[in-house]
PDB file of N, CA and C in Angstrom:
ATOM      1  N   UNK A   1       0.839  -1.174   0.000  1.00  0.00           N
ATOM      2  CA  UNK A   1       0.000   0.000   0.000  1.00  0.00           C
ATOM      3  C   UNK A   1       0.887   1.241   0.000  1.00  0.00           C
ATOM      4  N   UNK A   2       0.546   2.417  -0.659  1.00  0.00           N
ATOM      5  CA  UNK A   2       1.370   3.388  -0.805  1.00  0.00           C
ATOM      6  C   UNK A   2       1.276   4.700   0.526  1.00  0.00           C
ATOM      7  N   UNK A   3       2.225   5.037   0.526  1.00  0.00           N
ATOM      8  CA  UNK A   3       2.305   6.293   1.839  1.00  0.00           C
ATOM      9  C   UNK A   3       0.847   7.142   1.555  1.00  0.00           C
ATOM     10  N   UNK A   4       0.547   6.976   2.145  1.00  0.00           N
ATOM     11  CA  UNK A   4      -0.385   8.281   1.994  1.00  0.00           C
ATOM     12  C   UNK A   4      -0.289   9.415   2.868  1.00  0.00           C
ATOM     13  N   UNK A   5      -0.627  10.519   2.589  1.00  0.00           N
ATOM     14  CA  UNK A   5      -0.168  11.770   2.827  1.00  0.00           C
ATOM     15  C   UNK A   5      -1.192  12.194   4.653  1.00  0.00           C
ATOM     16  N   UNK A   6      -0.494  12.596   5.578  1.00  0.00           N
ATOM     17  CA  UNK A   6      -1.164  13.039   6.161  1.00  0.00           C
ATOM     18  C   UNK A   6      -1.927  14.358   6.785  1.00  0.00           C
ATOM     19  N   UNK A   7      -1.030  14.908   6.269  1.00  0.00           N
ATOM     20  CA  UNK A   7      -1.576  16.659   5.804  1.00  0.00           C
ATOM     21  C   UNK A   7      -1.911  17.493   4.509  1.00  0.00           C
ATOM     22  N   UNK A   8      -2.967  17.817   4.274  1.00  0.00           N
ATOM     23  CA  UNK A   8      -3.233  18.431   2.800  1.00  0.00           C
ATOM     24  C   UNK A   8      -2.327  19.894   2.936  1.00  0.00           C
ATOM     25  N   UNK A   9      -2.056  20.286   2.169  1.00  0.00           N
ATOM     26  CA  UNK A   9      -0.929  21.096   1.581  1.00  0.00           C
ATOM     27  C   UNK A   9      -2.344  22.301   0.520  1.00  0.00           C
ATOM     28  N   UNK A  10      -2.127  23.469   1.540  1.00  0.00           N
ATOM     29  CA  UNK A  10      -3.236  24.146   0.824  1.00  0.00           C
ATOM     30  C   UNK A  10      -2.127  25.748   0.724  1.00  0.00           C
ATOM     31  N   UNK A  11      -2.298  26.520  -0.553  1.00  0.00           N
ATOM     32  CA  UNK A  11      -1.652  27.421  -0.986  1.00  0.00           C
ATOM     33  C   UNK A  11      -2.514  29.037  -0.849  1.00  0.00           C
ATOM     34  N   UNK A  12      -2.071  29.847  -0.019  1.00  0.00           N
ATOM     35  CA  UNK A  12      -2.805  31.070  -0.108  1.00  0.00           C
ATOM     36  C   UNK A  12      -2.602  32.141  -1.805  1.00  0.00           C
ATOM     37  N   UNK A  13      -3.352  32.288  -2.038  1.00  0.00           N
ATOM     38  CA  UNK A  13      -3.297  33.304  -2.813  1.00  0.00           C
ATOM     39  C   UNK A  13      -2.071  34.278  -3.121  1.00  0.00           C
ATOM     40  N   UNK A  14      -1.443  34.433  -2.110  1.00  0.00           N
ATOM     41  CA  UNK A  14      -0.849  35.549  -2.153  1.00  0.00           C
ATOM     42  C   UNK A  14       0.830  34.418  -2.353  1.00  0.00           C
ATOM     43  N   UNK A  15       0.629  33.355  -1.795  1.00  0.00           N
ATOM     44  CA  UNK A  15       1.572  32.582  -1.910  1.00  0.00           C
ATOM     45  C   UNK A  15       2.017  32.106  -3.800  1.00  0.00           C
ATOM     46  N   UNK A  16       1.065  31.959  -3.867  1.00  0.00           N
ATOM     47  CA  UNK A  16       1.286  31.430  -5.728  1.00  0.00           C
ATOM     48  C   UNK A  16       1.815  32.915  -6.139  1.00  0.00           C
ATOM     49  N   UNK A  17       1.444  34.056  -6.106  1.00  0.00           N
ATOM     50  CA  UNK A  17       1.843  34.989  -6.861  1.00  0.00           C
ATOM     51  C   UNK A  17       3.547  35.275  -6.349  1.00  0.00           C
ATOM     52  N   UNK A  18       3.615  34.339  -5.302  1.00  0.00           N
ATOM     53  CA  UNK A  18       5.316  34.827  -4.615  1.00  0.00           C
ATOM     54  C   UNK A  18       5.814  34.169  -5.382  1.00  0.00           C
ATOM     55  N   UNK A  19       5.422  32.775  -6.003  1.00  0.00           N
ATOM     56  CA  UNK A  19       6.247  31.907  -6.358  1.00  0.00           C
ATOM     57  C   UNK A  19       6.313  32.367  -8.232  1.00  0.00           C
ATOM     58  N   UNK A  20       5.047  32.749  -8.943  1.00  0.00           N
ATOM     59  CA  UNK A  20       5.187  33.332  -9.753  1.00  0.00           C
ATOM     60  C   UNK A  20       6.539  34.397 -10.060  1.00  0.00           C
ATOM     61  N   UNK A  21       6.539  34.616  -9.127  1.00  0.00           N
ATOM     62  CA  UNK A  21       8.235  35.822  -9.356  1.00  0.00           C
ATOM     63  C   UNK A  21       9.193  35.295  -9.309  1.00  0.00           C
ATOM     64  N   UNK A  22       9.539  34.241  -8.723  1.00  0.00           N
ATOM     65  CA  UNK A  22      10.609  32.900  -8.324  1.00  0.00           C
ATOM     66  C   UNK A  22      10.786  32.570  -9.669  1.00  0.00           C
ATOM     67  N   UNK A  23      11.810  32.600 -10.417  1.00  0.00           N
ATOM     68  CA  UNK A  23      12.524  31.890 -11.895  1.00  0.00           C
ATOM     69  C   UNK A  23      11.538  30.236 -12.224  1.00  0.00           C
ATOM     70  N   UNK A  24      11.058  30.339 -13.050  1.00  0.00           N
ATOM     71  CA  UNK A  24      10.277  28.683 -13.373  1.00  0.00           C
ATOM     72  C   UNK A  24      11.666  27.954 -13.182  1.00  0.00           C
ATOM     73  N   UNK A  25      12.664  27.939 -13.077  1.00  0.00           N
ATOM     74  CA  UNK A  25      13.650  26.674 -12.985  1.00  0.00           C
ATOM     75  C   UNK A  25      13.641  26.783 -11.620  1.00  0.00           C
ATOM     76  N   UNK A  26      13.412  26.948 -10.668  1.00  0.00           N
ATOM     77  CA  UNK A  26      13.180  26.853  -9.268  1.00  0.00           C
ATOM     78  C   UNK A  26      12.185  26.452  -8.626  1.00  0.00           C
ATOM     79  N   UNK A  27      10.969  26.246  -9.458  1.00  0.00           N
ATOM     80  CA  UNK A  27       9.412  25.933  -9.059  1.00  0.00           C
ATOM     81  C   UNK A  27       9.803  24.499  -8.659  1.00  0.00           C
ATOM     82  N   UNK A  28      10.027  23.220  -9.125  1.00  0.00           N
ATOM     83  CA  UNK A  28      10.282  22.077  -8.979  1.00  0.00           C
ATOM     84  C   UNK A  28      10.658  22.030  -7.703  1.00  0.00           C
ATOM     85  N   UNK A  29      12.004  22.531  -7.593  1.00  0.00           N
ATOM     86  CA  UNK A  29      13.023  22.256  -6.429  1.00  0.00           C
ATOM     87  C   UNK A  29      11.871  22.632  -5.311  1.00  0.00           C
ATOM     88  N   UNK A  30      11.331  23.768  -5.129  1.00  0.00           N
ATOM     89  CA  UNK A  30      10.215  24.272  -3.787  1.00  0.00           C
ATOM     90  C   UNK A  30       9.345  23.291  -3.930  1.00  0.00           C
ATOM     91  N   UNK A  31       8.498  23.362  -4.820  1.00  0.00           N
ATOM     92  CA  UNK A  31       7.160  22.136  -4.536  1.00  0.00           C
ATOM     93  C   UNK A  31       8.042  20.678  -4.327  1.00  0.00           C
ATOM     94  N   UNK A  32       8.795  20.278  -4.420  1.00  0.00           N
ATOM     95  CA  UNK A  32       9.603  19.125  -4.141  1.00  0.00           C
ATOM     96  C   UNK A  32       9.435  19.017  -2.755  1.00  0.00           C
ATOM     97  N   UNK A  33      10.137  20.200  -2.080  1.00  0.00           N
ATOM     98  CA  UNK A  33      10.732  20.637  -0.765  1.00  0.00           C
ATOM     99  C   UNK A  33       9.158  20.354  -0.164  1.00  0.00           C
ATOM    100  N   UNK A  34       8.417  21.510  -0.299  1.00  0.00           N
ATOM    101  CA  UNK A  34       7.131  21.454  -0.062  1.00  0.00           C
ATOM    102  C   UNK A  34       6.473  20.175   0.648  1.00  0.00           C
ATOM    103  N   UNK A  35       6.285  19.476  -0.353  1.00  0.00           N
ATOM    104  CA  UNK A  35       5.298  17.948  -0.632  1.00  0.00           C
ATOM    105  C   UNK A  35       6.280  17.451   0.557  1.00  0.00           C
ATOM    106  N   UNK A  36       7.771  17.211   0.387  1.00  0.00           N
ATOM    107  CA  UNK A  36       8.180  16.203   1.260  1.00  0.00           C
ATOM    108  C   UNK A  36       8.469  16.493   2.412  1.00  0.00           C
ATOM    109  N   UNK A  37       8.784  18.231   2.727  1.00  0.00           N
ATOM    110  CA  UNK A  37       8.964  18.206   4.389  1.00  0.00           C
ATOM    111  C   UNK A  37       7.598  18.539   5.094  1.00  0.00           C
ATOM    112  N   UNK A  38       6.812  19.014   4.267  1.00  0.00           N
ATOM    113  CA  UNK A  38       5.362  19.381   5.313  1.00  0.00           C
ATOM    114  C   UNK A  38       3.687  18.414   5.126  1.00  0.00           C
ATOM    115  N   UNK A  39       4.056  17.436   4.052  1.00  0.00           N
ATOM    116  CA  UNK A  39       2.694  16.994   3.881  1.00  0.00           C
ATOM    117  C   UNK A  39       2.663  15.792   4.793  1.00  0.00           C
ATOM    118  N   UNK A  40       4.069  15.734   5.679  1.00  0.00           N
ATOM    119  CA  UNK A  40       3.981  14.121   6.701  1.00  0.00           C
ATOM    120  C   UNK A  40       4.368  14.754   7.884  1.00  0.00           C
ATOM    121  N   UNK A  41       5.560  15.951   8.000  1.00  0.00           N
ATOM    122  CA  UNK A  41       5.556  15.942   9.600  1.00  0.00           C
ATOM    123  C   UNK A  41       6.005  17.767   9.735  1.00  0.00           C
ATOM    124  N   UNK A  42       5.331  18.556   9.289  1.00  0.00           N
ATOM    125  CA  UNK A  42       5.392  19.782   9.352  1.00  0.00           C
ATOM    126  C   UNK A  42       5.522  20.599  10.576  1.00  0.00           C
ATOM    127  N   UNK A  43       5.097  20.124  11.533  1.00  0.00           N
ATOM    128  CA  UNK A  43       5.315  20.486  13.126  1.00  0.00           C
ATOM    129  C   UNK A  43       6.622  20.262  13.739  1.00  0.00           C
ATOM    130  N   UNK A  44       7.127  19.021  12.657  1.00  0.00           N
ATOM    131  CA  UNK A  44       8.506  18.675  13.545  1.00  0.00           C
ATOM    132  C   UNK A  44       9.674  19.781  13.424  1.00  0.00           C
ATOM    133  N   UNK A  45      10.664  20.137  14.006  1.00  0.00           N
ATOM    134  CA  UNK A  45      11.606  21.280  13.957  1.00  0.00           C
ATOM    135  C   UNK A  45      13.068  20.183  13.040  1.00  0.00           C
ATOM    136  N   UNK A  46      13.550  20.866  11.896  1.00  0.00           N
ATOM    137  CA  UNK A  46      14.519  19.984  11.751  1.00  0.00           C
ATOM    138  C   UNK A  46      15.321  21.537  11.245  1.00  0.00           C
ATOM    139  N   UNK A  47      16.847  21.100  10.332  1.00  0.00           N
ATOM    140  CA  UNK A  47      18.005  22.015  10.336  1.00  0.00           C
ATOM    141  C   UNK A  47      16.757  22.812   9.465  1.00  0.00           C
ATOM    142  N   UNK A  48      16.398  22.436   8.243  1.00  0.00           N
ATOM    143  CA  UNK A  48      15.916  23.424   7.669  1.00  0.00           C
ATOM    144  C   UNK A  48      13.925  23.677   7.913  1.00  0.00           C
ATOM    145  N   UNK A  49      13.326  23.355   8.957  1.00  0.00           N
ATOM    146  CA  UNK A  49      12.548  23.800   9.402  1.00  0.00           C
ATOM    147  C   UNK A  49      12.205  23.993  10.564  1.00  0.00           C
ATOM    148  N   UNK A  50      11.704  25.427  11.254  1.00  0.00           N
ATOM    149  CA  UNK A  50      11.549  25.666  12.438  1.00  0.00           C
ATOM    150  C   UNK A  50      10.452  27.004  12.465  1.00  0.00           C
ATOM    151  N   UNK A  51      10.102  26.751  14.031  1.00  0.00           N
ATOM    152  CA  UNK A  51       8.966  27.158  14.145  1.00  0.00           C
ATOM    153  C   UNK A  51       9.507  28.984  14.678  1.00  0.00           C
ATOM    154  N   UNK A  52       8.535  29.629  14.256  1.00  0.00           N
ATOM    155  CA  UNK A  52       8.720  31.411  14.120  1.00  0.00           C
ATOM    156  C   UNK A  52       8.367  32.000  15.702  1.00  0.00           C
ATOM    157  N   UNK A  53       9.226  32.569  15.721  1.00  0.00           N
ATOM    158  CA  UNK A  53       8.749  34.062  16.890  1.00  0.00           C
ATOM    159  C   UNK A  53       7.868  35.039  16.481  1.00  0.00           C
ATOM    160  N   UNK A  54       7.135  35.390  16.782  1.00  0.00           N
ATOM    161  CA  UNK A  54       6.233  36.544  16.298  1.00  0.00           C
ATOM    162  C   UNK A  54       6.396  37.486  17.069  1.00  0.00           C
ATOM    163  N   UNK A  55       6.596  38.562  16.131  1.00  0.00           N
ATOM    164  CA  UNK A  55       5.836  38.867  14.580  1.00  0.00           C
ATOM    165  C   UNK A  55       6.806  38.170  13.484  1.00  0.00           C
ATOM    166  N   UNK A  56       5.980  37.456  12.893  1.00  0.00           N
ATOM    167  CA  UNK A  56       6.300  37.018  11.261  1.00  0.00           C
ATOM    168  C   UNK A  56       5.985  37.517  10.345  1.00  0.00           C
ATOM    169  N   UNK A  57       6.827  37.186   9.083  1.00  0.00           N
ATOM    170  CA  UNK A  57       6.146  37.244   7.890  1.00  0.00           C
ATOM    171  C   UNK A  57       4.718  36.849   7.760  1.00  0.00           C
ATOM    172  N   UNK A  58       3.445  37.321   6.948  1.00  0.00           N
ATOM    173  CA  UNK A  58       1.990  36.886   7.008  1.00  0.00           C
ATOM    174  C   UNK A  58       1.303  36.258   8.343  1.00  0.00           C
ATOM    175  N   UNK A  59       2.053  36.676   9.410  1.00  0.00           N
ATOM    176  CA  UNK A  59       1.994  35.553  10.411  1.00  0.00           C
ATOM    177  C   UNK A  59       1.717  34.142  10.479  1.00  0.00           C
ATOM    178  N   UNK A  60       2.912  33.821  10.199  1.00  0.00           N
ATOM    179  CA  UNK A  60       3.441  32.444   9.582  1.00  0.00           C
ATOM    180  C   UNK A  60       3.326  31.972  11.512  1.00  0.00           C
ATOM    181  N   UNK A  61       3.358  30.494  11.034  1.00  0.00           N
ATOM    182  CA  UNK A  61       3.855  29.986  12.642  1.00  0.00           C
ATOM    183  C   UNK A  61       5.142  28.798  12.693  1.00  0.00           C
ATOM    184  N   UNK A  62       5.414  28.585  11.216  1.00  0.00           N
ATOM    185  CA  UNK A  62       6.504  27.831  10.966  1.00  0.00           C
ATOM    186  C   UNK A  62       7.493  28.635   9.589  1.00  0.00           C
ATOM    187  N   UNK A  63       8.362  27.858   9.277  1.00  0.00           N
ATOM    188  CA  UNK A  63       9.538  28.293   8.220  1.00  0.00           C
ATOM    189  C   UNK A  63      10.340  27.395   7.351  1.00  0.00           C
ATOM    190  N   UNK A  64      10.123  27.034   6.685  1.00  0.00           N
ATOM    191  CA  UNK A  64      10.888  26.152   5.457  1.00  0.00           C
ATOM    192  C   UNK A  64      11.861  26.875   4.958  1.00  0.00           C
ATOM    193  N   UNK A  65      13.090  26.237   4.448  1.00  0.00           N
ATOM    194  CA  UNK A  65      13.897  26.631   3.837  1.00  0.00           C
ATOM    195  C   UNK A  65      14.368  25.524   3.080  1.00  0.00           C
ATOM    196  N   UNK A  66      14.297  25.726   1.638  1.00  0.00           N
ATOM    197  CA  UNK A  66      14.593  25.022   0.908  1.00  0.00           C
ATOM    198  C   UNK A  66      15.372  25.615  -0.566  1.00  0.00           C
ATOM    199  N   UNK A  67      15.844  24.690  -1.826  1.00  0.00           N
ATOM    200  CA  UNK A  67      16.099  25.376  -2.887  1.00  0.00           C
ATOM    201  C   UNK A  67      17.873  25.744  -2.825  1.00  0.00           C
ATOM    202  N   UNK A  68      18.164  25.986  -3.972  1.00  0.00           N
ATOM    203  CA  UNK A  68      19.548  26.334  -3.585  1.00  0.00           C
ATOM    204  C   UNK A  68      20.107  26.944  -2.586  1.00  0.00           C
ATOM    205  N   UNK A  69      21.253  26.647  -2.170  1.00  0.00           N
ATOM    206  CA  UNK A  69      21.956  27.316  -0.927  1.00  0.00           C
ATOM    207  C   UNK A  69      20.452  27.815   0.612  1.00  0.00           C
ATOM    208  N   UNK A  70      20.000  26.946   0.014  1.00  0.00           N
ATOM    209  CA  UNK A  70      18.504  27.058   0.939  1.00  0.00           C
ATOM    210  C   UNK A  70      18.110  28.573   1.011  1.00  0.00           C
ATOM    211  N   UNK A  71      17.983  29.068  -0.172  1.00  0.00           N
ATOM    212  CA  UNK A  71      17.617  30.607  -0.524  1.00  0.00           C
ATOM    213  C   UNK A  71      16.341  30.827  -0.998  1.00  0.00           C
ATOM    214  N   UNK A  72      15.299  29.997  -0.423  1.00  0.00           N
ATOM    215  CA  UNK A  72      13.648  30.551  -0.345  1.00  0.00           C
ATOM    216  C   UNK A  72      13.230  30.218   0.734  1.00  0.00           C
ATOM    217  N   UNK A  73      12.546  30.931   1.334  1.00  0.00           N
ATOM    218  CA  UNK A  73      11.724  30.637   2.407  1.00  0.00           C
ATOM    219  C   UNK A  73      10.475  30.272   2.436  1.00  0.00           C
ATOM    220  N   UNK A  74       9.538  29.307   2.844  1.00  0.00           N
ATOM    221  CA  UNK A  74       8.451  28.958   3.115  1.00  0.00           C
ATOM    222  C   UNK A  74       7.770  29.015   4.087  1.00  0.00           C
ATOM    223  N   UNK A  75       6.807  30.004   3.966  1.00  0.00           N
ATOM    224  CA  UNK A  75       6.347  30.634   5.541  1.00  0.00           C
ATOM    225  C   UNK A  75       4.738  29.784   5.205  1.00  0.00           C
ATOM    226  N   UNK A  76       4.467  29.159   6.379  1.00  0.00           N
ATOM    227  CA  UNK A  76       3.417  28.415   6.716  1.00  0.00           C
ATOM    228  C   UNK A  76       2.979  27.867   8.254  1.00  0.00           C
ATOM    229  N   UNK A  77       1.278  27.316   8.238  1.00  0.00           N
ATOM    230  CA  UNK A  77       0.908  27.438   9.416  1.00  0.00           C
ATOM    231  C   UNK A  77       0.207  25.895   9.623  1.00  0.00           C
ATOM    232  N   UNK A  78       0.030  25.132  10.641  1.00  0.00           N
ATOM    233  CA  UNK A  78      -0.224  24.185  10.511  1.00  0.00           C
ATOM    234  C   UNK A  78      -1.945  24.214  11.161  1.00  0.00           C
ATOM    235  N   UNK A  79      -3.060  23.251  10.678  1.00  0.00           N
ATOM    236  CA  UNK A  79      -3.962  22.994  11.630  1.00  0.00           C
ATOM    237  C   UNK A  79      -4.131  20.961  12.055  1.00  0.00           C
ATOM    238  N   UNK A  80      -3.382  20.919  13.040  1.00  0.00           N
ATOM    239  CA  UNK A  80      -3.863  19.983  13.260  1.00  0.00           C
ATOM    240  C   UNK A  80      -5.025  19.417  13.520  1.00  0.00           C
ATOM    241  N   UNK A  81      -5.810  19.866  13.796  1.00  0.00           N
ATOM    242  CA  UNK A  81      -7.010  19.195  13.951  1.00  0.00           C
ATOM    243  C   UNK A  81      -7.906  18.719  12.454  1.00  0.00           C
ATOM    244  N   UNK A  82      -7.765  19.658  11.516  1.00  0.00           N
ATOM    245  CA  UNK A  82      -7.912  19.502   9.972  1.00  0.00           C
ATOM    246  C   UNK A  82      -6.747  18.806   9.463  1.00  0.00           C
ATOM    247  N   UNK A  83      -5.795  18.676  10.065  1.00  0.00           N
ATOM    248  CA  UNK A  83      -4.519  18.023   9.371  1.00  0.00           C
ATOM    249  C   UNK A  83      -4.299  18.162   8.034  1.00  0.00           C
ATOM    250  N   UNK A  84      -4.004  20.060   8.217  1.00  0.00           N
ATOM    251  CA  UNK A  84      -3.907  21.069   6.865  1.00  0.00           C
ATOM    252  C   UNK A  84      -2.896  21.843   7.246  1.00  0.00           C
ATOM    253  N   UNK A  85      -1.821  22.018   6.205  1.00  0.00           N
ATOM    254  CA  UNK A  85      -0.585  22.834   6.296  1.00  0.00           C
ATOM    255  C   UNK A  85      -1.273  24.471   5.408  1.00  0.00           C
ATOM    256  N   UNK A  86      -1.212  24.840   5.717  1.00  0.00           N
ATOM    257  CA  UNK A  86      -1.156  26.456   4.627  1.00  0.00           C
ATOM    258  C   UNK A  86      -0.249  27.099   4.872  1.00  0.00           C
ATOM    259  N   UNK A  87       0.449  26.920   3.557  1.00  0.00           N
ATOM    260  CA  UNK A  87       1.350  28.023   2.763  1.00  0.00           C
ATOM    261  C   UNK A  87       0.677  29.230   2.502  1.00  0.00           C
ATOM    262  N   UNK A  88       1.402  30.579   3.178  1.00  0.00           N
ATOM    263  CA  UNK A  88       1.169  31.657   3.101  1.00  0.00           C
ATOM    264  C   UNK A  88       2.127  32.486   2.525  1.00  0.00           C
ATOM    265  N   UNK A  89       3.108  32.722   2.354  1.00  0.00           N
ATOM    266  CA  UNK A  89       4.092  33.030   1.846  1.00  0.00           C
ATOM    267  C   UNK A  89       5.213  31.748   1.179  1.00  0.00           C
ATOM    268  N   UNK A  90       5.546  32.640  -0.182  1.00  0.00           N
ATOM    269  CA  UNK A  90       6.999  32.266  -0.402  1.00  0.00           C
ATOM    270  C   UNK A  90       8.193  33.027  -0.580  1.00  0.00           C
ATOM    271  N   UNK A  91       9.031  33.514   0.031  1.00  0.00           N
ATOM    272  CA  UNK A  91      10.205  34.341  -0.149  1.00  0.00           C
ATOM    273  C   UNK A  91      11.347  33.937  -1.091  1.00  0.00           C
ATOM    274  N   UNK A  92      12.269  34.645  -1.361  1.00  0.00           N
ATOM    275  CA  UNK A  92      13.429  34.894  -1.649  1.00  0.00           C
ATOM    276  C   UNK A  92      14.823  35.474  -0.386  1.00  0.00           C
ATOM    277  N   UNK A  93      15.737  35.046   0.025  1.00  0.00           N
ATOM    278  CA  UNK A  93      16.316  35.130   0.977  1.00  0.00           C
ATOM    279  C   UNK A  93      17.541  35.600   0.377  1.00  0.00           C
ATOM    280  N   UNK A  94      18.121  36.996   0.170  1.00  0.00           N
ATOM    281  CA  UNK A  94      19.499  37.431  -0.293  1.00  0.00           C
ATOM    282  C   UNK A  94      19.921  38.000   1.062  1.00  0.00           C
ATOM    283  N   UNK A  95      20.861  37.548   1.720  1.00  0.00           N
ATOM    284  CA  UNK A  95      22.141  37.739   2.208  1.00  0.00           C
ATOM    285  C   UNK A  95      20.593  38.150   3.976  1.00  0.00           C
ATOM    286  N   UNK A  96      21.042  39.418   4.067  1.00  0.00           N
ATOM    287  CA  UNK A  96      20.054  39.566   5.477  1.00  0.00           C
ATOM    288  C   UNK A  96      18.332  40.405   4.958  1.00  0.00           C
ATOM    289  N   UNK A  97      18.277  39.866   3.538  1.00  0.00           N
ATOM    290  CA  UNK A  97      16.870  40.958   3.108  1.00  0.00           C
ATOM    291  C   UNK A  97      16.194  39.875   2.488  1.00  0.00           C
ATOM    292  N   UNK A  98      15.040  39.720   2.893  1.00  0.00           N
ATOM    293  CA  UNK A  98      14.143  38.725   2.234  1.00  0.00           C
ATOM    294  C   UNK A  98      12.802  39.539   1.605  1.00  0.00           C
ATOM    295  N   UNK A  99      12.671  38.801   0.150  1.00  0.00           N
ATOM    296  CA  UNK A  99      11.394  39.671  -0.534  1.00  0.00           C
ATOM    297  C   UNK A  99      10.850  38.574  -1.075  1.00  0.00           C
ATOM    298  N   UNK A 100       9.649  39.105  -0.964  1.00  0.00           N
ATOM    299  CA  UNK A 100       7.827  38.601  -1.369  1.00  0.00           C
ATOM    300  C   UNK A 100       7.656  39.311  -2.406  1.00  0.00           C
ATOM    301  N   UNK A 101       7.334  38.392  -3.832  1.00  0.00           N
ATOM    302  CA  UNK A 101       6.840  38.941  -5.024  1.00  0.00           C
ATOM    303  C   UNK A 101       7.570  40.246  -5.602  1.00  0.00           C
ATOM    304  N   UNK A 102       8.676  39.991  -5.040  1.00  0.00           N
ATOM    305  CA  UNK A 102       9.796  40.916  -5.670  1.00  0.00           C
ATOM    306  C   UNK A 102      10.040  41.720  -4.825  1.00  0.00           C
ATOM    307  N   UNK A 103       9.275  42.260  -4.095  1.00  0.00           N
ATOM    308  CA  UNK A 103       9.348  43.569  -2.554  1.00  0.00           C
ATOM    309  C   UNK A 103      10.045  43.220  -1.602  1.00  0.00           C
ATOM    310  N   UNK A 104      10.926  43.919  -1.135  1.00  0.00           N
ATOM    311  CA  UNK A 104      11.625  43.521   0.134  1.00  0.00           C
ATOM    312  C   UNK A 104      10.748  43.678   1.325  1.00  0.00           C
ATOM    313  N   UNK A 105      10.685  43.367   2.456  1.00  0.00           N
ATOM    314  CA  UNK A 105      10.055  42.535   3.282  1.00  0.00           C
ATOM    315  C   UNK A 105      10.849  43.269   4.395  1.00  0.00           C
ATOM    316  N   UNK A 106       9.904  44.463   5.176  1.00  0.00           N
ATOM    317  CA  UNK A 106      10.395  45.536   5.716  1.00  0.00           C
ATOM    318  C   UNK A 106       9.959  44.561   7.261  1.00  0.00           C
ATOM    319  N   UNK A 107      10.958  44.675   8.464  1.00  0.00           N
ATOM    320  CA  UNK A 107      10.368  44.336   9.674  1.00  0.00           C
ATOM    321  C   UNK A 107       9.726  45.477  10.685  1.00  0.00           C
TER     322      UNK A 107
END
């Protein structure tokens, strides 16, 4: 029998248009990242995911990092009880400035 997924993987609006700005040769590598670190254990804290201090980005409550030199960020929130991840953001991460849909990402 095959793995089946235990969290649905749901995308905000504002998230697709982040990734829209992201180079199409990079789309793969994120939804890759995506599917395999958050649709089975998204709560868990590992090197490249951990959970946010607030104030966040979109008020995220977790953080992915994936993609080359792990230079996008994936800001998302979990509901366990629906056992639903939402992606709310996707960033771009240059050096200490991270931007959404091309905008830098003022704290």
């Amino acid at each position: 029998m095959a793995n089946r997924r235990q969290f649905a993987v749901l995308f905000a609006p504002e998230a697709v248009e982040h990734l829209d700005t992201i180079a199409r040769s990079h789309h793969r590598a994120i939804e890759e990242a995506i599917d395999e670190q958050l649709a089975y254990t998204p709560e868990t804290a590992t090197r490249n995911r951990k959970p946010l201090e607030q104030p966040a980005p979109y008020g995220a409550t977790w953080e992915l990092r994936c993609g080359p030199q792990n230079r996008f960020r994936v800001f998302y929130e979990v509901d366990g009880v629906q056992r639903t991840v939402f992606v709310l953001a996707i960033g771009v991460k240059d050096r200490n400035r991270l931007y959404f849909g091309g905008e830098e990402f003022e704290t």
